[in-house]
N, C-alpha and C. Protein backbone atom coordinates (compact mmCIF):
# COMPACT_ATOMS: atom_id res chain seq x y z
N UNK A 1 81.01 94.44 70.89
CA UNK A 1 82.18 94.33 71.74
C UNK A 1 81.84 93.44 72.94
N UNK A 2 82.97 92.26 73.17
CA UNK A 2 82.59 91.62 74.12
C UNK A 2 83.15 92.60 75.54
N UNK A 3 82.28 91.94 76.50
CA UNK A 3 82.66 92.68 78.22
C UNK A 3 85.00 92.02 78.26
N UNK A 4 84.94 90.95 77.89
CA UNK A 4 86.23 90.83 78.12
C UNK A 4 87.23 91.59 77.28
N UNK A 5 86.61 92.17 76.58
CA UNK A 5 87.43 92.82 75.18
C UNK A 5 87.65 94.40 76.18
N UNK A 6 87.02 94.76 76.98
CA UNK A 6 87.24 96.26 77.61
C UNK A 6 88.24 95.69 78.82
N UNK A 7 89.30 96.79 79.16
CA UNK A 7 90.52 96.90 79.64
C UNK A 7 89.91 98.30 80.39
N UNK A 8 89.58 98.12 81.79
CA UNK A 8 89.17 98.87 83.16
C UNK A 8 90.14 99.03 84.25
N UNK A 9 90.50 99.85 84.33
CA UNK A 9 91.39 99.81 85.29
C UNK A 9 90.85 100.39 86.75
N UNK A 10 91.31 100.46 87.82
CA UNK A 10 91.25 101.00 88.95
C UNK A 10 92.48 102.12 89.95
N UNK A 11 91.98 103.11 90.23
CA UNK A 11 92.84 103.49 90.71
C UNK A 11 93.49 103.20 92.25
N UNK A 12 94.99 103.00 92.31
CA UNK A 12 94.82 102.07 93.62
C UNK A 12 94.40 102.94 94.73
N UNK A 13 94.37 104.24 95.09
CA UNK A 13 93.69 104.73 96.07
C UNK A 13 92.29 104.50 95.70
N UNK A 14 91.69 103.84 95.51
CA UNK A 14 90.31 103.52 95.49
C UNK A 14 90.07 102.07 96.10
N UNK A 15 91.13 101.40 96.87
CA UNK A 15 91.43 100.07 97.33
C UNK A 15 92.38 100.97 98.75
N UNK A 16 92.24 99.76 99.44
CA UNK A 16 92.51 100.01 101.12
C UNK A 16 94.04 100.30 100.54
N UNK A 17 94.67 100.97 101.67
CA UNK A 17 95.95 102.25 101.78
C UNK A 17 96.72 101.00 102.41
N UNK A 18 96.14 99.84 103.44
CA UNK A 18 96.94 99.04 104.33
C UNK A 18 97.44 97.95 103.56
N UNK A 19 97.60 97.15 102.39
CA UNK A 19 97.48 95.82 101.53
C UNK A 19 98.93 95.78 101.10
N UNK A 20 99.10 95.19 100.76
CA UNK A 20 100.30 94.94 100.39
C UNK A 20 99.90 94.59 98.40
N UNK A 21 101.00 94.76 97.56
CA UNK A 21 100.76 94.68 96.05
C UNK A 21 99.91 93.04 95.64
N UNK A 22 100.21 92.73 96.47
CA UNK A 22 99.48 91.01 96.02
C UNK A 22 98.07 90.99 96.27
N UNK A 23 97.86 91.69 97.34
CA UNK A 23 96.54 91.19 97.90
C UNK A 23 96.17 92.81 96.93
N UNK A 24 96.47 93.67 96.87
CA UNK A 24 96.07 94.53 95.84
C UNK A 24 95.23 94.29 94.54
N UNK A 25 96.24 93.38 93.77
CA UNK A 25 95.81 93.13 92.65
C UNK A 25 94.93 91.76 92.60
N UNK A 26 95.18 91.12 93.76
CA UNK A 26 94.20 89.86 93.88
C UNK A 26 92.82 90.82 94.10
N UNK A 27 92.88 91.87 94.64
CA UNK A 27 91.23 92.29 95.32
C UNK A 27 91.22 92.89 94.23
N UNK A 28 91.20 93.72 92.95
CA UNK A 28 91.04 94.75 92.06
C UNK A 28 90.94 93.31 90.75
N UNK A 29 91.35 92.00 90.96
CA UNK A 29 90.89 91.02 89.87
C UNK A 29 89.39 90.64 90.52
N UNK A 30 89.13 90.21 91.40
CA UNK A 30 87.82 90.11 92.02
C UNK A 30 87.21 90.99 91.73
N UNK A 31 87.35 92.07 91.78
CA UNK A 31 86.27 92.86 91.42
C UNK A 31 86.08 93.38 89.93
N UNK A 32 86.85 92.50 88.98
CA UNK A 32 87.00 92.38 87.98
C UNK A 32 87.46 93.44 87.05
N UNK A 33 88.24 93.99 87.33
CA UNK A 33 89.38 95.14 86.71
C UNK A 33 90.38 94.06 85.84
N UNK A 34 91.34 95.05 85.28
CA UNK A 34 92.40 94.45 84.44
C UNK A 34 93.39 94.93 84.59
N UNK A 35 93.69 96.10 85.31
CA UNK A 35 94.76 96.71 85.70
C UNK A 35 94.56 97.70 87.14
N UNK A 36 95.44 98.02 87.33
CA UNK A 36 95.77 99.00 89.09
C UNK A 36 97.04 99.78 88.14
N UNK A 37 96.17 101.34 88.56
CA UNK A 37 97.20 102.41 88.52
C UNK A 37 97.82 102.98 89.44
N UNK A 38 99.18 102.81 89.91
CA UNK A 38 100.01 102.90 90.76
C UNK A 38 99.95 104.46 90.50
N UNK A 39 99.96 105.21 92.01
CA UNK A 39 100.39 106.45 92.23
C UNK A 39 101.57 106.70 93.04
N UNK A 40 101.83 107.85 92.36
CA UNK A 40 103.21 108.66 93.08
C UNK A 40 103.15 109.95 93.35
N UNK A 41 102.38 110.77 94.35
CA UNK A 41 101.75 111.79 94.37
C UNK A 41 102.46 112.15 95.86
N UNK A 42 102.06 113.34 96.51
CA UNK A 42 102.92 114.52 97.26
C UNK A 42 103.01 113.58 99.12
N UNK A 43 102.31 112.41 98.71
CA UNK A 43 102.79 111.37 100.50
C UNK A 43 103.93 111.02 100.06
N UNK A 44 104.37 111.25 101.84
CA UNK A 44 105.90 111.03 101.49
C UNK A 44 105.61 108.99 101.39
N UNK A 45 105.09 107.97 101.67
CA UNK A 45 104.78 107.45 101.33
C UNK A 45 105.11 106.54 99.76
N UNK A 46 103.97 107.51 99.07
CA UNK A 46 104.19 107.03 97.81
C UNK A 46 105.24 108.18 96.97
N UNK A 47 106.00 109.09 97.12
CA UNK A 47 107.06 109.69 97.07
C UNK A 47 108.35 108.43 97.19
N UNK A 48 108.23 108.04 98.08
CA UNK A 48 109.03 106.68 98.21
C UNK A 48 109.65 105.82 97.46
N UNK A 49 108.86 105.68 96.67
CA UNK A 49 108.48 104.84 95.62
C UNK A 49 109.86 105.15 94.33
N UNK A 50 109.52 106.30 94.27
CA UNK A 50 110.70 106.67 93.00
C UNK A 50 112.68 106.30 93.58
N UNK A 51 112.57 106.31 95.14
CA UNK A 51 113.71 105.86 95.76
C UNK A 51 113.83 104.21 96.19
N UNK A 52 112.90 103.13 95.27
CA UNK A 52 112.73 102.34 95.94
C UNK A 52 114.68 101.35 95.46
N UNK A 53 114.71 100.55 97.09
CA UNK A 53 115.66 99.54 96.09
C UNK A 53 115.24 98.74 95.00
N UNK A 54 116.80 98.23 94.60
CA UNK A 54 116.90 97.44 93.73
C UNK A 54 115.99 96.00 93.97
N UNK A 55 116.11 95.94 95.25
CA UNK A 55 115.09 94.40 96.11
C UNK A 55 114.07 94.58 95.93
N UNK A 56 113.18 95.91 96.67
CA UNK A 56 112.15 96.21 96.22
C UNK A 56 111.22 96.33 95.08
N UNK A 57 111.89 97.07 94.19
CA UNK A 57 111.62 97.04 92.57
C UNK A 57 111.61 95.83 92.14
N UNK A 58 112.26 94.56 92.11
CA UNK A 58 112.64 93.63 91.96
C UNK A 58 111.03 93.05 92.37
N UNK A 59 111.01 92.84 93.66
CA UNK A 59 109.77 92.45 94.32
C UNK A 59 108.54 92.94 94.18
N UNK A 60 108.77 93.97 93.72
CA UNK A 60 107.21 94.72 92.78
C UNK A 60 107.48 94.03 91.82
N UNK A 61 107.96 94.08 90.72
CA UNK A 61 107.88 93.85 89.51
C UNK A 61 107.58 92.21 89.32
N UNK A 62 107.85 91.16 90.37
CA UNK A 62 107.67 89.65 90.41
C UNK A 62 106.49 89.95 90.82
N UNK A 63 105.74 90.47 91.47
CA UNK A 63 104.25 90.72 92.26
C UNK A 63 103.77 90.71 91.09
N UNK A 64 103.73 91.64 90.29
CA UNK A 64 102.73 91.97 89.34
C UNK A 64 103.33 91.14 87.73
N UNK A 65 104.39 90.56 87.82
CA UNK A 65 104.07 89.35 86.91
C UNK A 65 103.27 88.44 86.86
N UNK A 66 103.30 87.82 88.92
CA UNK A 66 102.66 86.43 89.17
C UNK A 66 100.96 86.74 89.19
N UNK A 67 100.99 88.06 88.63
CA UNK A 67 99.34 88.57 88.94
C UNK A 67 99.02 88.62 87.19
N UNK A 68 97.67 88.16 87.24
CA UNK A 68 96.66 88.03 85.77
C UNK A 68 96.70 89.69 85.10
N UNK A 69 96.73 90.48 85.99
CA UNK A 69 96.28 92.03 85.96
C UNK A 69 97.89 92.72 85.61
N UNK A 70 98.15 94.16 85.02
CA UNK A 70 99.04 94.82 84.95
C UNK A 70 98.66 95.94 85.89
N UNK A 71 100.18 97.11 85.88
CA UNK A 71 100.12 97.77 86.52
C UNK A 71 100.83 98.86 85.55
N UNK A 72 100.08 99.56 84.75
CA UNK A 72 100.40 100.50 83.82
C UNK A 72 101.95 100.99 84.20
N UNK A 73 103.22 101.53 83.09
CA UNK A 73 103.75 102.05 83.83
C UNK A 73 104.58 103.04 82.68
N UNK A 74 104.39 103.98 82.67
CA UNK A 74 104.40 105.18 81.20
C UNK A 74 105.84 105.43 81.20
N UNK A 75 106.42 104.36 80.84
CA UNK A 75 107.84 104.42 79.91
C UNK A 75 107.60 103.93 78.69
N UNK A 76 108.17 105.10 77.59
CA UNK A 76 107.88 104.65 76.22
C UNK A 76 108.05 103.24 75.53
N UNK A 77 107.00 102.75 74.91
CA UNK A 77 106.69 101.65 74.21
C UNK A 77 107.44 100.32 75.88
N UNK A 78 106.79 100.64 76.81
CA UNK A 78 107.08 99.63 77.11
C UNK A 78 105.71 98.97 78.22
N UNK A 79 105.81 98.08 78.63
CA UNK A 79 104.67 97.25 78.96
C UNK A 79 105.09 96.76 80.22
N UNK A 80 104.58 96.16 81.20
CA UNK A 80 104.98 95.81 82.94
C UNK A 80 106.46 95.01 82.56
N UNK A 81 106.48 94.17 81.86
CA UNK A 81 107.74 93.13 82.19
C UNK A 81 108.93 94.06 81.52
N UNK A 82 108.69 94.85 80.07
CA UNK A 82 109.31 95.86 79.71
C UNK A 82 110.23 96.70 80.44
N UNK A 83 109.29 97.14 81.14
CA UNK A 83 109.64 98.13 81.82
C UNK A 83 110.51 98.21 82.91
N UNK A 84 110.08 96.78 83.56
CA UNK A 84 110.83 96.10 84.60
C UNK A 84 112.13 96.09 84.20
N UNK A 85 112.03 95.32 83.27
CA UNK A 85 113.41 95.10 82.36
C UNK A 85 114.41 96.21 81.97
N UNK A 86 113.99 97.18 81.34
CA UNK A 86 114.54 98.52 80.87
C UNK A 86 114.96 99.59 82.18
N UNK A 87 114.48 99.48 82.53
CA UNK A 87 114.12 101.10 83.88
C UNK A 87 114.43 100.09 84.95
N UNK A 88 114.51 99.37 85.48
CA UNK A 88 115.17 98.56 86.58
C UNK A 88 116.26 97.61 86.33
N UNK A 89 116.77 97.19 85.49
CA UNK A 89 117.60 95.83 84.70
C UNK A 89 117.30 94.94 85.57
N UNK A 90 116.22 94.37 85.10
CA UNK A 90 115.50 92.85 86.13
C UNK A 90 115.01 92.28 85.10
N UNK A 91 115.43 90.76 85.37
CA UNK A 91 115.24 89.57 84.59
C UNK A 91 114.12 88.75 85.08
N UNK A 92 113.16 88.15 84.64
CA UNK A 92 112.07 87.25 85.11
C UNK A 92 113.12 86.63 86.10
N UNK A 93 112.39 85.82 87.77
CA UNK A 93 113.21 84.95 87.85
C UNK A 93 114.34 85.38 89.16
N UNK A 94 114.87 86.30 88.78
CA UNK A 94 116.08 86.83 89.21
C UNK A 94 115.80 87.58 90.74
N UNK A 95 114.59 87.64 91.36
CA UNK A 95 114.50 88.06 92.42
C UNK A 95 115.37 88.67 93.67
């Protein structure tokens, strides 16, 4: 098995709390991961998250297109742009 053939992810509380999603996944590709697992746990914070707008969602979901890396996201059979697509109705693009 080659080293590029393994799919490592990171959890994003294991990366600074202050970053914004870009510089997120830019610092978690440097350190050579392949994905960032987004949490949604009892901060009101990342609680947030499940109320985000339509802009917002929108603007996550272009973040982590224009990024090499995914950001897991456990809706059935679906995959980052998927998901975007399905569970938000967002089109590449459409910002």
């Amino acid at each position: 098995m080659k080293r590029e053939d393994i799919k490592l992810g990171i959890y994003e509380k294991a990366l600074p709390a202050n970053i914004d999603w870009a510089t997120r996944l830019s610092m978690a590709e440097k350190l050579g991961f392949t994905h960032v697992e987004l949490s949604v746990d009892e901060t009101d914070e990342r609680l947030a998250r499940l109320e985000w707008t339509v802009a917002e969602r929108k603007d996550f979901c272009q973040t982590v297109l224009d990024s090499p890396l995914t950001v897991p996201m456990r809706t059935p059979g679906a995959g980052t742009w998927k998901a975007c697509r399905r569970v938000w109705k967002w089109q590449p693009g459409s910002r």
